[in-house]
C-alpha atoms as a PDB file:
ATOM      1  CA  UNK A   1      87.521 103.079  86.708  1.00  0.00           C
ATOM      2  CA  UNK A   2      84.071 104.955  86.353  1.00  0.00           C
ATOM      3  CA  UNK A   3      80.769 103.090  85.025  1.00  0.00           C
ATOM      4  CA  UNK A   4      79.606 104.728  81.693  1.00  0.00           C
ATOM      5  CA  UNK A   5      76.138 105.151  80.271  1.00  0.00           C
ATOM      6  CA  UNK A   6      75.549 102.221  78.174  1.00  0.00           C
ATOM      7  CA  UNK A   7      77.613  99.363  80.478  1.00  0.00           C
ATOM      8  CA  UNK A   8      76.106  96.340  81.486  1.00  0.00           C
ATOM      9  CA  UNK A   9      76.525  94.569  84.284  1.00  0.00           C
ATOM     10  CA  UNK A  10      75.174  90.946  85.165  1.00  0.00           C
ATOM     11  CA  UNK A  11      75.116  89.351  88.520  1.00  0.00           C
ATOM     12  CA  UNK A  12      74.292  85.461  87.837  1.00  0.00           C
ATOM     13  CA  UNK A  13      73.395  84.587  91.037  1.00  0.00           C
ATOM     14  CA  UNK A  14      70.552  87.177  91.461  1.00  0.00           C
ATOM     15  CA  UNK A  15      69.221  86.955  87.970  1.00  0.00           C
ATOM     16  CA  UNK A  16      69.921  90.434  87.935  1.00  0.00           C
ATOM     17  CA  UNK A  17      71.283  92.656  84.848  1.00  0.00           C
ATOM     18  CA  UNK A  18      71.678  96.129  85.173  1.00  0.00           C
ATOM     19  CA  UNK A  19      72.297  98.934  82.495  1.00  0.00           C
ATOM     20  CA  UNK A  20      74.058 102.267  83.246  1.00  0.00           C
ATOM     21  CA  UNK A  21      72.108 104.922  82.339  1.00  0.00           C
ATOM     22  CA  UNK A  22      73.343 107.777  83.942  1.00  0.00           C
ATOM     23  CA  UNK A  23      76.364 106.992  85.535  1.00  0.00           C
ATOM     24  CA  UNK A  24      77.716 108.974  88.706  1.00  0.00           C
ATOM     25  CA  UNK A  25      80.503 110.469  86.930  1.00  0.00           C
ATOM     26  CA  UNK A  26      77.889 112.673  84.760  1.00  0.00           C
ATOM     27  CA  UNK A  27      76.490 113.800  88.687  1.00  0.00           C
ATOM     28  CA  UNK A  28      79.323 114.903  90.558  1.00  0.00           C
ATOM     29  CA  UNK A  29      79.080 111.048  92.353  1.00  0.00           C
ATOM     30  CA  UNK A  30      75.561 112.049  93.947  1.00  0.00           C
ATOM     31  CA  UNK A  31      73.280 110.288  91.450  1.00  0.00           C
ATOM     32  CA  UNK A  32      72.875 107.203  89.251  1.00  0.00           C
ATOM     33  CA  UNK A  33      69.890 106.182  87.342  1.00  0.00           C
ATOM     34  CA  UNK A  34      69.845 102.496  85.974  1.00  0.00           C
ATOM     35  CA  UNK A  35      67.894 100.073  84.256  1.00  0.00           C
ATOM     36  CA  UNK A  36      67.111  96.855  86.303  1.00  0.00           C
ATOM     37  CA  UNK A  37      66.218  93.585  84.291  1.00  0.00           C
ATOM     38  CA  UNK A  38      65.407  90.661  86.557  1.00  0.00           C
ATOM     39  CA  UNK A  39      64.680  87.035  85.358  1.00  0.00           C
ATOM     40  CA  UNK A  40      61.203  84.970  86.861  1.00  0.00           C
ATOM     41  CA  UNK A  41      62.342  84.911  90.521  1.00  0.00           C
ATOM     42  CA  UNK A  42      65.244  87.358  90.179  1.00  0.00           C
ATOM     43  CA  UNK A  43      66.180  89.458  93.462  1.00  0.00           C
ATOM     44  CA  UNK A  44      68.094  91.577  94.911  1.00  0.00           C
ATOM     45  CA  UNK A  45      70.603  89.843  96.876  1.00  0.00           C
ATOM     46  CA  UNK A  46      69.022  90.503 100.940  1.00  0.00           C
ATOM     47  CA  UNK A  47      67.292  92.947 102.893  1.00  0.00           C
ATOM     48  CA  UNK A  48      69.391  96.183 103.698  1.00  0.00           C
ATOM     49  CA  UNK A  49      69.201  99.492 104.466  1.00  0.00           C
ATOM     50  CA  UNK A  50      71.701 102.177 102.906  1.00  0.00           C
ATOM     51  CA  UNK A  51      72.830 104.509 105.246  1.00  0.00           C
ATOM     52  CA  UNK A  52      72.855 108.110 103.222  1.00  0.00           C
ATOM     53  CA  UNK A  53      71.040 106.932 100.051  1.00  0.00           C
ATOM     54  CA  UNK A  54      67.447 107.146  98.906  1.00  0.00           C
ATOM     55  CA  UNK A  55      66.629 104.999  96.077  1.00  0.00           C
ATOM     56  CA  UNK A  56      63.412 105.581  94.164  1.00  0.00           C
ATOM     57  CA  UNK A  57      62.131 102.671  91.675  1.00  0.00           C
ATOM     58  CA  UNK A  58      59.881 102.903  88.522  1.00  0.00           C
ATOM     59  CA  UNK A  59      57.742  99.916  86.650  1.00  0.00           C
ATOM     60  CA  UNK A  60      58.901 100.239  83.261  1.00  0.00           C
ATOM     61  CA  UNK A  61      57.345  96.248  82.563  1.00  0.00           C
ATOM     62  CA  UNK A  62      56.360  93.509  84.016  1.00  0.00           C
ATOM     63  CA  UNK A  63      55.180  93.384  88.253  1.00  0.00           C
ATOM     64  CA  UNK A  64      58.012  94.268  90.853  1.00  0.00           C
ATOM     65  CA  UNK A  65      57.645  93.632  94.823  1.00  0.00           C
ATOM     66  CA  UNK A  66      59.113  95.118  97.603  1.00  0.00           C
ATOM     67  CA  UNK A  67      59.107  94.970 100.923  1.00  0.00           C
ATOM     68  CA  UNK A  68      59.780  98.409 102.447  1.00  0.00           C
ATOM     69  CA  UNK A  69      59.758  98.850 106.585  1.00  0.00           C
ATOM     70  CA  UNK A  70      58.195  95.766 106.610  1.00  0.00           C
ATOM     71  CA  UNK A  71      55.292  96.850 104.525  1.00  0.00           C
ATOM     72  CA  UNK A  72      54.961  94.748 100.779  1.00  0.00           C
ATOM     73  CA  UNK A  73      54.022  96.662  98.067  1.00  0.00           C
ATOM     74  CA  UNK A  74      53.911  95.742  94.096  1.00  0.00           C
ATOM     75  CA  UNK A  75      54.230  97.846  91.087  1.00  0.00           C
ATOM     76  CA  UNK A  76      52.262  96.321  88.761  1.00  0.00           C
ATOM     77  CA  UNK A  77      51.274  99.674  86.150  1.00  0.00           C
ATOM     78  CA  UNK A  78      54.622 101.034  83.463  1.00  0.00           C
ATOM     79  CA  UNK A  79      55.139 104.135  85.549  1.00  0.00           C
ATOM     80  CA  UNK A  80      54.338 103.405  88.950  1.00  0.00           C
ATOM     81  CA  UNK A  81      57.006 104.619  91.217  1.00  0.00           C
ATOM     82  CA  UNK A  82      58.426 104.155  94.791  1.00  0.00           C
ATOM     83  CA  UNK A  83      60.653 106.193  96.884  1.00  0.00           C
ATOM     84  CA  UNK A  84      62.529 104.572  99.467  1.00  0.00           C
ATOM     85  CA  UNK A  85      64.713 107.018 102.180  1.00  0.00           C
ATOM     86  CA  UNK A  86      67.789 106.183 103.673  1.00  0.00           C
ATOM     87  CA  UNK A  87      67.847 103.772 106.437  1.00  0.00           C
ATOM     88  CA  UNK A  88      64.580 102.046 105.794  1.00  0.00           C
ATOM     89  CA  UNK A  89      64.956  97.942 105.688  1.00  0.00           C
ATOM     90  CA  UNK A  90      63.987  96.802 102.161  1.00  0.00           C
ATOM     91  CA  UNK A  91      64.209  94.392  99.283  1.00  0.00           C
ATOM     92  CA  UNK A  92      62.828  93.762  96.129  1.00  0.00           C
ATOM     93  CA  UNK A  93      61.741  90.782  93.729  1.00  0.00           C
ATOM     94  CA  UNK A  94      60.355  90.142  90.392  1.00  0.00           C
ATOM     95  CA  UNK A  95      57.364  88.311  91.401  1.00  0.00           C
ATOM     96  CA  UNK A  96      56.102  87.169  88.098  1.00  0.00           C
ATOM     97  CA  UNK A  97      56.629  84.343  85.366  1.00  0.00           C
ATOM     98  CA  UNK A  98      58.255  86.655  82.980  1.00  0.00           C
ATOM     99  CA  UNK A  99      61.612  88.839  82.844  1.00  0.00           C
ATOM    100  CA  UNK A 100      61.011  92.389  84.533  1.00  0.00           C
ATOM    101  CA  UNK A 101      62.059  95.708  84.266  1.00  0.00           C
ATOM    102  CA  UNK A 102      62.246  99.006  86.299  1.00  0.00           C
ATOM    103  CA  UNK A 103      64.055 101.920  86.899  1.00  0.00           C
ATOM    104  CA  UNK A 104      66.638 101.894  89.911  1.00  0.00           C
ATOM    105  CA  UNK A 105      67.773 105.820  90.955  1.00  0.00           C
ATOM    106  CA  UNK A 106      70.111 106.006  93.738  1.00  0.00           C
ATOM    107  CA  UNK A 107      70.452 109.661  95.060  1.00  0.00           C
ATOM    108  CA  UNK A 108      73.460 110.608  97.577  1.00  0.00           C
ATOM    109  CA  UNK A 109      76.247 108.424  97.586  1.00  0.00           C
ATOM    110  CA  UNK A 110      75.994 107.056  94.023  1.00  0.00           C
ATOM    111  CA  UNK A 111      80.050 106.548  93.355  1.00  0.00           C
ATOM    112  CA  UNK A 112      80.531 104.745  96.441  1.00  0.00           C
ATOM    113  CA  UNK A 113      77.003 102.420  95.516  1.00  0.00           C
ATOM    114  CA  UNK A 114      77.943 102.154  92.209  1.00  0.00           C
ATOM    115  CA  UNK A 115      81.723 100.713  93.274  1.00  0.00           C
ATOM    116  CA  UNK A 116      79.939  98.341  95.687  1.00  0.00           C
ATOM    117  CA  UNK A 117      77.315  96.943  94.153  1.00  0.00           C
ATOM    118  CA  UNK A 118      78.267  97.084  90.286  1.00  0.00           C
ATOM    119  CA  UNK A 119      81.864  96.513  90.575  1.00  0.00           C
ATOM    120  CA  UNK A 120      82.240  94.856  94.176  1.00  0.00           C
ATOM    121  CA  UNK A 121      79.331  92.682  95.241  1.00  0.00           C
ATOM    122  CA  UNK A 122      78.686  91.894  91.199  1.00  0.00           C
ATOM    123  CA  UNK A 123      82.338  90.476  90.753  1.00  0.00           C
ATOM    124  CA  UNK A 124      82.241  88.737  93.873  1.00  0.00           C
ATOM    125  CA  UNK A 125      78.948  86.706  92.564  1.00  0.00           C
ATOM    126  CA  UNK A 126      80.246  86.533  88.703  1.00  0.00           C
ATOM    127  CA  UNK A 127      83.384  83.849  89.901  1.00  0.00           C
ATOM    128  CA  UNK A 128      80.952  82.184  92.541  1.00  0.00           C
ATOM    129  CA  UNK A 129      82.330  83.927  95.348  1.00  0.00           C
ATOM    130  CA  UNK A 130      78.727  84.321  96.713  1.00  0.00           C
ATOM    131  CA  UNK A 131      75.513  81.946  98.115  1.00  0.00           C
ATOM    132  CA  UNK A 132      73.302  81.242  95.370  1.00  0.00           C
ATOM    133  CA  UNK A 133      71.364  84.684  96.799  1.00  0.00           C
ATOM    134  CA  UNK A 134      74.101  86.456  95.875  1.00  0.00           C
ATOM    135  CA  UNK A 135      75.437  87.215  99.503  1.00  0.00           C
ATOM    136  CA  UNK A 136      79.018  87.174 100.313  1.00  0.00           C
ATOM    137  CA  UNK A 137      80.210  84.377 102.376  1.00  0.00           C
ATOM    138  CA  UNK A 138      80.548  84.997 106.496  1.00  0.00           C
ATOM    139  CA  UNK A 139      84.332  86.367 106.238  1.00  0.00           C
ATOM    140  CA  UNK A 140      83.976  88.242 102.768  1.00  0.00           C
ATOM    141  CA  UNK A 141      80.495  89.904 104.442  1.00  0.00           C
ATOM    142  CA  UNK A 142      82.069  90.936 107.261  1.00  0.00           C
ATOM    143  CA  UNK A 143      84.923  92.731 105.286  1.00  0.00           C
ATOM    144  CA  UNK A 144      82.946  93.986 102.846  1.00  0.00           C
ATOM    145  CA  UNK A 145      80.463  95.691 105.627  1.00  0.00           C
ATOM    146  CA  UNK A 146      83.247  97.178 107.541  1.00  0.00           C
ATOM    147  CA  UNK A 147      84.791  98.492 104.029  1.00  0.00           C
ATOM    148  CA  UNK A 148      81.148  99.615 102.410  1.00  0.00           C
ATOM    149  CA  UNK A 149      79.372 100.611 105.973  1.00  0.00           C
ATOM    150  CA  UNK A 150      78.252 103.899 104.388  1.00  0.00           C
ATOM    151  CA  UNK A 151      77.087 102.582 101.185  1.00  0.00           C
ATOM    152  CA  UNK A 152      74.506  99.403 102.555  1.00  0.00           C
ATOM    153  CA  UNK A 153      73.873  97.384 105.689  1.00  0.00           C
ATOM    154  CA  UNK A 154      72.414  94.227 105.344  1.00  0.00           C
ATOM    155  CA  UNK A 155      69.530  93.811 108.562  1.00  0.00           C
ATOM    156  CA  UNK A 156      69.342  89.639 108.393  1.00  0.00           C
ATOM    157  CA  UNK A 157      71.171  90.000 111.708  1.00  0.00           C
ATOM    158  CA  UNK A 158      70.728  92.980 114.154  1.00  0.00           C
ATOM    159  CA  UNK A 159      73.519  95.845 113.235  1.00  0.00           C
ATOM    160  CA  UNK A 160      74.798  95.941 117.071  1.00  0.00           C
ATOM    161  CA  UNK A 161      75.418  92.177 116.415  1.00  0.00           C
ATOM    162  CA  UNK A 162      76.987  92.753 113.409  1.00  0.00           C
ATOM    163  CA  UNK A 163      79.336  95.564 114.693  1.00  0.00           C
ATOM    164  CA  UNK A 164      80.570  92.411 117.131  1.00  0.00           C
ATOM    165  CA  UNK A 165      80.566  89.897 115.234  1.00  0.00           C
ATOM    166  CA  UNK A 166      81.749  91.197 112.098  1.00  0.00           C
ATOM    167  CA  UNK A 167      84.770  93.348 114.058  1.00  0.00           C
ATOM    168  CA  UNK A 168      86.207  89.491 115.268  1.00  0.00           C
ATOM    169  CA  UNK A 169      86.280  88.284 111.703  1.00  0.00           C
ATOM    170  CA  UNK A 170      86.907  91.167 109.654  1.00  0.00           C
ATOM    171  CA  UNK A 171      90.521  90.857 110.853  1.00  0.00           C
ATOM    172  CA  UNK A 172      90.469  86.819 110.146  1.00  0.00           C
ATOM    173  CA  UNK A 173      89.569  87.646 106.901  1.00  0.00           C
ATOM    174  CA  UNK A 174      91.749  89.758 106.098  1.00  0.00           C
ATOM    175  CA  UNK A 175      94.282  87.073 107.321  1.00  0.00           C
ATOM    176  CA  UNK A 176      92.851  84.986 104.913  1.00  0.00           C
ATOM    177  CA  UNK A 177      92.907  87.052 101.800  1.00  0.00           C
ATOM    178  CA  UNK A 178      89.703  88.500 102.097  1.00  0.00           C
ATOM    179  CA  UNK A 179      89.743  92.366 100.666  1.00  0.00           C
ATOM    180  CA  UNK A 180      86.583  94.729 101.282  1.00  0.00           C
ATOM    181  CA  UNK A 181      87.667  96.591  97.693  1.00  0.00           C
ATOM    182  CA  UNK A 182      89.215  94.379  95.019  1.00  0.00           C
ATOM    183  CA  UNK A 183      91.011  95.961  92.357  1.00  0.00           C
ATOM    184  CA  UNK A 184      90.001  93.381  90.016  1.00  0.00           C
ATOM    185  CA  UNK A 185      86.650  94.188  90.487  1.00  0.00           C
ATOM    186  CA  UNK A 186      87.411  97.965  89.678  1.00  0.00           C
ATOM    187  CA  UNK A 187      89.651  97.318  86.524  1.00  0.00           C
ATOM    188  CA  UNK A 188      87.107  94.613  85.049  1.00  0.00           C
ATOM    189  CA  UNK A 189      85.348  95.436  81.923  1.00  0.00           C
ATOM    190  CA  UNK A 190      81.097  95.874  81.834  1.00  0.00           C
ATOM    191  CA  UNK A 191      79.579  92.776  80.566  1.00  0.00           C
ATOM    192  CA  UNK A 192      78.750  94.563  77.404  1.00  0.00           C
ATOM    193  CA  UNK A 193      77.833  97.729  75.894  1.00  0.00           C
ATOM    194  CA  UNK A 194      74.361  98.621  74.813  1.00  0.00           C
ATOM    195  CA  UNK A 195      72.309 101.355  72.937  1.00  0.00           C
ATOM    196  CA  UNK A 196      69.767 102.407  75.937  1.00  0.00           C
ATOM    197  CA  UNK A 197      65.803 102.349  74.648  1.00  0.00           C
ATOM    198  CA  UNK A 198      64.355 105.686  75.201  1.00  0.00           C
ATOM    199  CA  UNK A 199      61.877 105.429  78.495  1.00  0.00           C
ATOM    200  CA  UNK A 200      58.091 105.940  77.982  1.00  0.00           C
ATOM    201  CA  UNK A 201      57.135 109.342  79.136  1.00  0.00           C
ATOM    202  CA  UNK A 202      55.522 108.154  82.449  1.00  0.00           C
ATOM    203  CA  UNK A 203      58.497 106.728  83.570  1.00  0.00           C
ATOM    204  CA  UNK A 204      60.905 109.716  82.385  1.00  0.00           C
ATOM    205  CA  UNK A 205      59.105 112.044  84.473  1.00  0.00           C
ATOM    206  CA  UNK A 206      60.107 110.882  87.925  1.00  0.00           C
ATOM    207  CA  UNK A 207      64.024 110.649  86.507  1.00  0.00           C
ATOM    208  CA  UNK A 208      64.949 113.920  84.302  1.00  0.00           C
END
């Protein structure tokens, strides 16, 4: 089932709520553009690099970090923007007191990242199915990465150790019940459905 402008989606462990605004389907699959909310402390859930995507991020309120190749860098001014290409390590944090909000775009790959991440790594976290950083436990990570390799790698461990490692325990977890693509996940409802607020004009401009 496709994400729709509007949807909300919540991860509880990250302190992370995201609102569809233009959803992959409107794209032909190559683009999404969403709103990011992130409590005092919120994150996304590890370092990673994605593959085919770039993602490029824009301060709409509030102070954003990320570290990017190893190099940190804050957004601190409404409009402020970052471009990130594909298969650079990153992560990102609110680093202030107060709830924060940007603009995530992912360009290239968008269905496949929206499945994962919205539908996937979200649902996994929502029934506590994830560390309190919202990463998937050893077994679920390693069929998750073998089922989502295009879409994001995560770089905590080297990848040529995670092609070994994770090709002994995909198979265990799958053994186990472990699935890389629930359906559950992919049939469950958004969160909720919102009116989206119109974007000041110096955030616009680096998204339409």
């Amino acid at each position: 089932m496709a994400v729709e402008a509007g949807e909300v989606y919540e991860n509880p462990r990250c302190g992370e709520k995201v609102v569809v605004r233009t959803p992959s389907s409107q794209t032909g699959g190559e683009r999404t553009v969403m709103d990011v909310y992130a409590t005092p402390g919120g994150a996304v859930s590890g370092e990673h690099i994605h593959p085919v995507s770039a993602e490029r991020f824009t301060l709409v309120r509030g102070r954003v970090a990320f570290l990017i190749g190893g190099r940190q860098v804050t957004l601190e001014e409404p409009g402020q923007s970052i471009l990130v290409q594909p298969g650079i390590k990153h992560r990102w944090w609110n680093c202030t007191g107060d709830e924060s909000y940007h603009i995530c775009e992912v360009i290239g790959n968008a269905a496949r990242w929206e499945e994962l991440v919205l539908r996937q790594m979200f649902g996994l976290a929502q029934d506590g199915r994830t560390s309190p950083e919202g990463m998937p436990h050893l077994l679920q990570l390693a069929v998750t990465t073998q089922e989502y390799g295009d879409v994001v790698r995560f770089t905590t461990t080297p990848l040529a150790v995670q092609r070994l490692v994770f090709g002994v325990l995909a198979p265990i977890g799958r053994l186990l019940g472990r699935k890389g693509r629930y359906p559950q996940y992919l049939s469950r409802r958004p969160d909720s459905v919102v009116e989206l607020p119109p974007l000041p004009p110096e955030v616009a401009k680096h998204h339409y």
